[in-house]
Every structure is written in structure tokens, then in C-alpha cells.
Protein backbone atom coordinates (compact mmCIF):
# COMPACT_ATOMS: atom_id res chain seq x y z
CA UNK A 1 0.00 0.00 0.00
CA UNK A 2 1.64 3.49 -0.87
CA UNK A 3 0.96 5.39 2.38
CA UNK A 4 2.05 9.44 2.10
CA UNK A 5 4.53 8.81 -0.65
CA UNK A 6 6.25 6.04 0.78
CA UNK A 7 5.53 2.59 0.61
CA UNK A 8 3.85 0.47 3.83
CA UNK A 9 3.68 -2.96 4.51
CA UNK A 10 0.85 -4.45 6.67
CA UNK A 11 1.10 -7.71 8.06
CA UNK A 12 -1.96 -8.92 10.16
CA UNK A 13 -1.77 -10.60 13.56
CA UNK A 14 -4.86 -12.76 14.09
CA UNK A 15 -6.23 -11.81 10.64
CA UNK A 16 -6.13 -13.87 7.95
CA UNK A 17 -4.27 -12.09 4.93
CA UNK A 18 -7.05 -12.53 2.72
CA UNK A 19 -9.77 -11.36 4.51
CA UNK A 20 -7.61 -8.18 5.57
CA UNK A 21 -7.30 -7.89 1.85
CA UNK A 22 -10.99 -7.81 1.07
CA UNK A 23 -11.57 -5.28 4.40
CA UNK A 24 -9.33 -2.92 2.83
CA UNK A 25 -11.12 -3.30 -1.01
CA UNK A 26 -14.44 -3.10 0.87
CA UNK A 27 -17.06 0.31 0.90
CA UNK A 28 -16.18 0.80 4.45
CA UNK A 29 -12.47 1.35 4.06
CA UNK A 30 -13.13 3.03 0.92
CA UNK A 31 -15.46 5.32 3.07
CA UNK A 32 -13.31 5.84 6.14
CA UNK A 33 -10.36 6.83 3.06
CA UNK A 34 -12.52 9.49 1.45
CA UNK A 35 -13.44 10.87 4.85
CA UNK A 36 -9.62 11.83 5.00
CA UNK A 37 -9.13 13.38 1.92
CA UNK A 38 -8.84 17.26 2.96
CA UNK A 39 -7.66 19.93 0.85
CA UNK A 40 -5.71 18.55 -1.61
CA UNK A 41 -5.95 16.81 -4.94
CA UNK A 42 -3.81 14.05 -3.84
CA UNK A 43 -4.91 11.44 -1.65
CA UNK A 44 -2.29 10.83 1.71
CA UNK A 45 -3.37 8.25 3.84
CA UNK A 46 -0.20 7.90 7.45
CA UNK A 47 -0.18 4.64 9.22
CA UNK A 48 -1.11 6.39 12.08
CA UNK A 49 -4.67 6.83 10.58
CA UNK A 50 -4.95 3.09 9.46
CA UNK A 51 -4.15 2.35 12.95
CA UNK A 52 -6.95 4.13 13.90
CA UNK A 53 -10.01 2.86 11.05
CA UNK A 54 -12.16 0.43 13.38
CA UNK A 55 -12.52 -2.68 11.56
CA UNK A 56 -15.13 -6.09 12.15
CA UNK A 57 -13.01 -8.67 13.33
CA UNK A 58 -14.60 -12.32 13.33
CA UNK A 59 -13.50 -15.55 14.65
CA UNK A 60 -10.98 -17.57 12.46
CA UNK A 61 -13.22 -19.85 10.83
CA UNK A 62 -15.79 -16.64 10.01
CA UNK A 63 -12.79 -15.60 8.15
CA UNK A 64 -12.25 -18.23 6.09
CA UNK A 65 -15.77 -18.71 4.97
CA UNK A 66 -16.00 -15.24 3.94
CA UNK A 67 -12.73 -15.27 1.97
CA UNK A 68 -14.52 -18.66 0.61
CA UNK A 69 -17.77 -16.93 -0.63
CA UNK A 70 -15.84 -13.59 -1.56
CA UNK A 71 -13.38 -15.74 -3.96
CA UNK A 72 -16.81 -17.95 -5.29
CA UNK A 73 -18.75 -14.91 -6.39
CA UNK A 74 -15.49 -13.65 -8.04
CA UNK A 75 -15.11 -16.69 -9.90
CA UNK A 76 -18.64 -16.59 -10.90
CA UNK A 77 -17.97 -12.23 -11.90
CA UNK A 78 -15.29 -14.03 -13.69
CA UNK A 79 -17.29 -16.46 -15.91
CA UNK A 80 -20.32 -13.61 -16.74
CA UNK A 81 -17.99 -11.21 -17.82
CA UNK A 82 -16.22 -13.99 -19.93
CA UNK A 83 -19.80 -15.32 -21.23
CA UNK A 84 -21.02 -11.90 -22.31
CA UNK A 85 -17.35 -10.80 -24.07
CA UNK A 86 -17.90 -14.10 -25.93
CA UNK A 87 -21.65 -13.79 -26.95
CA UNK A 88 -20.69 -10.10 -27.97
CA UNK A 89 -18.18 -11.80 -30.39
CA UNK A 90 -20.12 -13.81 -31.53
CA UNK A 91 -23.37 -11.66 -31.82
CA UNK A 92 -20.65 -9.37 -34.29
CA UNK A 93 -20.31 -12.37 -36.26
CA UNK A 94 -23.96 -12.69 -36.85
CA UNK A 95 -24.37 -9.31 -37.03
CA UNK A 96 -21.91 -9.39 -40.42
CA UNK A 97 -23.59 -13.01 -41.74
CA UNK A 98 -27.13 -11.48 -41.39
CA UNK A 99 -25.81 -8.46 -43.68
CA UNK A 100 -24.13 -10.39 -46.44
CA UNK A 101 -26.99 -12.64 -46.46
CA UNK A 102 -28.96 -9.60 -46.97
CA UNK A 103 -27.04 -8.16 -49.52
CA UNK A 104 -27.22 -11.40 -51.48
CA UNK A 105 -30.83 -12.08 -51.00
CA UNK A 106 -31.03 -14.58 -48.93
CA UNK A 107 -33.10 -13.71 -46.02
CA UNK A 108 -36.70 -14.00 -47.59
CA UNK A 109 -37.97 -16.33 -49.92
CA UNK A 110 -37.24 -13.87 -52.90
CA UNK A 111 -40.65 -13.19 -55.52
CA UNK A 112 -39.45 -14.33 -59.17
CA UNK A 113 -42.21 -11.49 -60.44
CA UNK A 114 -39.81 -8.68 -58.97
CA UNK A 115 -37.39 -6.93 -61.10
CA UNK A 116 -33.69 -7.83 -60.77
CA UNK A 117 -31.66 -5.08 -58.97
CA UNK A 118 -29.52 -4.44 -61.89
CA UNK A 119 -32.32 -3.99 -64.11
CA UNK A 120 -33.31 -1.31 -61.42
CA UNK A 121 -29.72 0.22 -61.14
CA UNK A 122 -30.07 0.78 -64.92
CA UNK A 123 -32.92 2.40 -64.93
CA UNK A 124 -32.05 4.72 -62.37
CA UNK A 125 -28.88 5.77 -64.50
CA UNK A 126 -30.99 6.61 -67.51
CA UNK A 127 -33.15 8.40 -65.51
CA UNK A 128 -30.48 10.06 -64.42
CA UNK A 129 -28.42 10.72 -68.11
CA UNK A 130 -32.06 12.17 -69.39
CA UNK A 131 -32.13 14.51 -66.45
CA UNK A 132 -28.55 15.71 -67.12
CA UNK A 133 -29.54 15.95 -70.51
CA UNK A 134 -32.33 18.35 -69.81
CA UNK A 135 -30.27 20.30 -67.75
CA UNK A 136 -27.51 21.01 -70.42
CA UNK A 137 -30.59 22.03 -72.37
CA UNK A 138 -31.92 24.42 -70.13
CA UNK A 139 -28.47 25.67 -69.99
CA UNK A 140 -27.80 26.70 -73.46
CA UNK A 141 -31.10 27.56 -74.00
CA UNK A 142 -30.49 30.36 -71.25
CA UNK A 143 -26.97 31.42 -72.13
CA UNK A 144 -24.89 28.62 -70.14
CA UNK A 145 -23.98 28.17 -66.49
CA UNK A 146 -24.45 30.48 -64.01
């Protein structure tokens, strides 16, 4: 833990490591920390003041099944955030098959009656070339461009 820009090492007596650990990642250290932020941008934090946070001690074996349960719904925070990265992969992947299958046609049973696309496209650029045509027209027939 850096403690006022120097570096502290805590080593529990009748604590177990790992629940001291979790005590000092919980909302109630986190809370007693903020309350001794004053006046500055930077965070300090002196021993003297973890000497003095107030902390739930329980038996041994208390200890040890909370560090059990703490370390099972990690593992389990684990696997959902694994599950969803993976199903977001692979919802990309059908994202991109459900688009080329679109583009090619595929997605509904297509009506032989309807007109091709590229008889479409084709249309569209004559329609286009006529009304470029008329608008060279209307051009010279009102002295050119503007």
C-alpha cells in the first residue's frame, strides 16, 4: 500500500491475509479513506490513521468462509464477464452473416415477379443521363452556367 509517498507494509496478527485484503477493497475502508481526503488533490493516507479505522473482526473460521464466498462470487464475476465478451463476439459475427446474407438475398424467400436489382440500377442511370440531358438544355437555352 503506498501510504504518504512512501511505501507500507501491513502484516496482520490474528487476521487472515485474505480477509484483511478484502476489508481494505471493501465500501467501508473506501469510506473511512474518502473521509480523509482534505484539501488537496492528492490522496495521503499515514499509518497512524490506518491504525486508527475500526474494523469487524470475526473468529478464524468466520474468516475463512468469507474469503470462501468472496473468492466464489469472483469466480462466478469471472465467468459472466467472460460469457457476455464471448456472446458479444459472436453476436458481431452474426451481425456481419445477417448483412451479407442480406445483400445477397437470402433472407426472404425472394418473388421471381420482382425486377432484378440491376435492371433497377439501370434504370435509375438513364433516368439520371435524361435529367442531365435536360439540364444542359436548359443551360444553353439560357446562355450557359451560371
Amino acid at each position: 500500500m503506498s501510504v504518504n509517498q512512501r511505501l507500507a507494509r501491513i502484516t496482520p496478527v490474528l487476521l487472515s491475509s485474505d480477509f484483511c485484503l478484502i476489508l481494505f477493497k471493501s465500501p467501508v475502508f473506501r469510506r473511512y479513506v474518502d473521509t480523509l481526503n482534505t484539501g488537496s488533490l492528492i490522496q495521503h493516507m499515514f499509518t497512524s490513521q490506518v491504525d486508527e479505522f475500526v474494523l469487524p473482526l470475526p473468529p478464524h473460521d468466520e474468516q475463512l468462509a468469507l474469503i470462501a464466498a468472496v473468492k466464489r462470487s469472483l469466480q462466478v464475476k469471472d465467468s459472466v464477464e467472460a460469457l457476455v465478451t464471448n456472446s458479444c463476439k459472436e453476436l458481431d459475427i452474426l451481425d456481419r452473416s445477417i448483412l451479407a446474407k442480406a445483400f445477397h438475398g437470402e433472407l426472404v424467400p425472394q418473388d421471381p415477379s420482382d425486377e432484378p436489382a440491376s435492371a433497377l440500377l439501370e434504370r435509375i442511370r438513364a433516368h439520371q443521363a435524361r435529367q442531365g440531358e435536360a439540364t444542359k438544355k436548359l443551360q444553353r437555352r439560357n446562355g450557359g452556367t451560371r
